[in-house]
Protein backbone atom coordinates (compact mmCIF):
# COMPACT_ATOMS: atom_id res chain seq x y z
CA UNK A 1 14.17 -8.99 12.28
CA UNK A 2 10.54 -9.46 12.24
CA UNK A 3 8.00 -8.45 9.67
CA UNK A 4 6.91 -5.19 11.30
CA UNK A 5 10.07 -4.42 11.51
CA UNK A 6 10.91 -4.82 7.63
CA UNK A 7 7.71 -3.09 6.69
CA UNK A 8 8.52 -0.15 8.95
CA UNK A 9 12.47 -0.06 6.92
CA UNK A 10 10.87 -0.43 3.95
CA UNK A 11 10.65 2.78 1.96
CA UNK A 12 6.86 1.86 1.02
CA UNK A 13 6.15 2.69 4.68
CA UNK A 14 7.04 5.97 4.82
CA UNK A 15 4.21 8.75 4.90
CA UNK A 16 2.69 9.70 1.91
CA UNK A 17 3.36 13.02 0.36
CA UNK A 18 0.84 15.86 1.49
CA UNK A 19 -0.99 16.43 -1.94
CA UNK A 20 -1.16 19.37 -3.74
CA UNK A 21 -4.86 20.55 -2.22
CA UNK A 22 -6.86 18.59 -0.22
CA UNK A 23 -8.77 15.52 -1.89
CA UNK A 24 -12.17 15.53 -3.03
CA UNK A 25 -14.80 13.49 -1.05
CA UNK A 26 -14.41 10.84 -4.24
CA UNK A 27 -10.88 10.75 -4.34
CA UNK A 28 -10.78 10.27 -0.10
CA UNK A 29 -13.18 6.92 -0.83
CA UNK A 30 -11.18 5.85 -3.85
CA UNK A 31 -8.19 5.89 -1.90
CA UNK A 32 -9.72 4.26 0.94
CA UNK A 33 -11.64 1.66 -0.91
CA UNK A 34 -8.32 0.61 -2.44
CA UNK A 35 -6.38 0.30 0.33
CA UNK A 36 -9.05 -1.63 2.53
CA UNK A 37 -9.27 -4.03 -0.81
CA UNK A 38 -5.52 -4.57 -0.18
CA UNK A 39 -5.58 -4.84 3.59
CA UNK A 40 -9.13 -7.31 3.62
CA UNK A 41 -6.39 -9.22 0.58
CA UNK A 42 -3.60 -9.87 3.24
CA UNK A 43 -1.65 -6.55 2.74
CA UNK A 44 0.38 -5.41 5.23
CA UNK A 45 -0.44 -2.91 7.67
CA UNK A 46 1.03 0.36 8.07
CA UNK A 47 -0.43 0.83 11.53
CA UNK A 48 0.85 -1.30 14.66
CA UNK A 49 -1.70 -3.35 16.96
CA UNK A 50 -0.94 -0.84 19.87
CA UNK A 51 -2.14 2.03 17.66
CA UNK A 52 -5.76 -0.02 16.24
CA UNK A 53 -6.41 -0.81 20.04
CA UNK A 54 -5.57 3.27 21.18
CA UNK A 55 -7.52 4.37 18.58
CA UNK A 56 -10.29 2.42 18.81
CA UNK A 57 -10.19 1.67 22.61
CA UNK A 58 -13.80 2.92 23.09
CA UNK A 59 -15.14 0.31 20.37
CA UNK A 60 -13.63 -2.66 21.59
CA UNK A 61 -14.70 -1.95 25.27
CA UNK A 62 -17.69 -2.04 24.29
CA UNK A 63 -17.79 -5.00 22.35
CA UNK A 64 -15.62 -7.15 24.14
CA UNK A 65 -15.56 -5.91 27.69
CA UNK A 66 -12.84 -4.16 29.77
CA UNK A 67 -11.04 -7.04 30.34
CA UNK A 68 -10.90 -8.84 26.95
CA UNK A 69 -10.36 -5.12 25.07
CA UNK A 70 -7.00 -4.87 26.06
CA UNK A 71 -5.72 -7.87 23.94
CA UNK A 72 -8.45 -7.73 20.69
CA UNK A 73 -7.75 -5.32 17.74
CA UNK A 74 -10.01 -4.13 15.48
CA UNK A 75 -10.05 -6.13 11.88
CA UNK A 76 -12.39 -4.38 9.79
CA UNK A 77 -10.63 -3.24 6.94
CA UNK A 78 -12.50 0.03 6.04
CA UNK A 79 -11.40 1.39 9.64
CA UNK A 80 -8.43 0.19 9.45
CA UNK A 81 -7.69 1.84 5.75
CA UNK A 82 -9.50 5.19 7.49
CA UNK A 83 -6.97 5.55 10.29
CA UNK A 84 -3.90 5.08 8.06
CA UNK A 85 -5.43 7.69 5.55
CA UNK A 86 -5.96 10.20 8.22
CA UNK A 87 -2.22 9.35 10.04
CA UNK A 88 -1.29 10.19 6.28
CA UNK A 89 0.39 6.61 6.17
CA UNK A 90 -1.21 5.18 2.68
CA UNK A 91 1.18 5.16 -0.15
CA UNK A 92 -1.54 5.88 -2.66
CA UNK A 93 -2.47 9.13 -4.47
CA UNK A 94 -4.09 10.36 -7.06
CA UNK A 95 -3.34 12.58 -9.87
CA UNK A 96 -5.02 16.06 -10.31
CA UNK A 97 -7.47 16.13 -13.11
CA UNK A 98 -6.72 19.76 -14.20
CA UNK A 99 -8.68 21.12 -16.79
């Protein structure tokens, strides 16, 4: 089995748990800054290649060229760490501060 493949079985991988309410604008960049820290540290990803080069298809056409976009990915961490958080796929969350 390959490594995708184990990351995808693992139970880490499933999609995190809708919160409560929504997160705060500082919560949203804690959880983001966190998880690009761990992806920019070797992490694994919990988005495929095929999905980074979809998703950012417009970006890398641009930069690279029709030709060379179809086989570069995108490797900045923040936007990497963005599009799992919005695909609800980081298994981070914070607690409520209730007062």
């Amino acid at each position: 089995m390959d490594v995708i493949g184990l990351i995808w079985g693992s139970p880490v991988a499933r999609p995190m748990v809708k919160p409560a309410r929504p997160h705060t604008r500082f919560e949203k960049a804690r959880i983001i800054g966190a998880r690009a820290l761990q992806i920019s540290m070797g992490a694994p990803l919990f988005v495929s290649e095929d999905e980074l080069r979809d998703h950012f298809s417009d970006e890398l056409i641009q930069l690279y060229g029709v030709e060379e976009a179809q086989w570069r990915v995108v490797l900045d961490p923040n936007k990497i760490a963005m599009l799992e958080y919005e695909q609800n796929r980081i298994p981070i969350d914070v607690d409520p501060h209730d007062e």
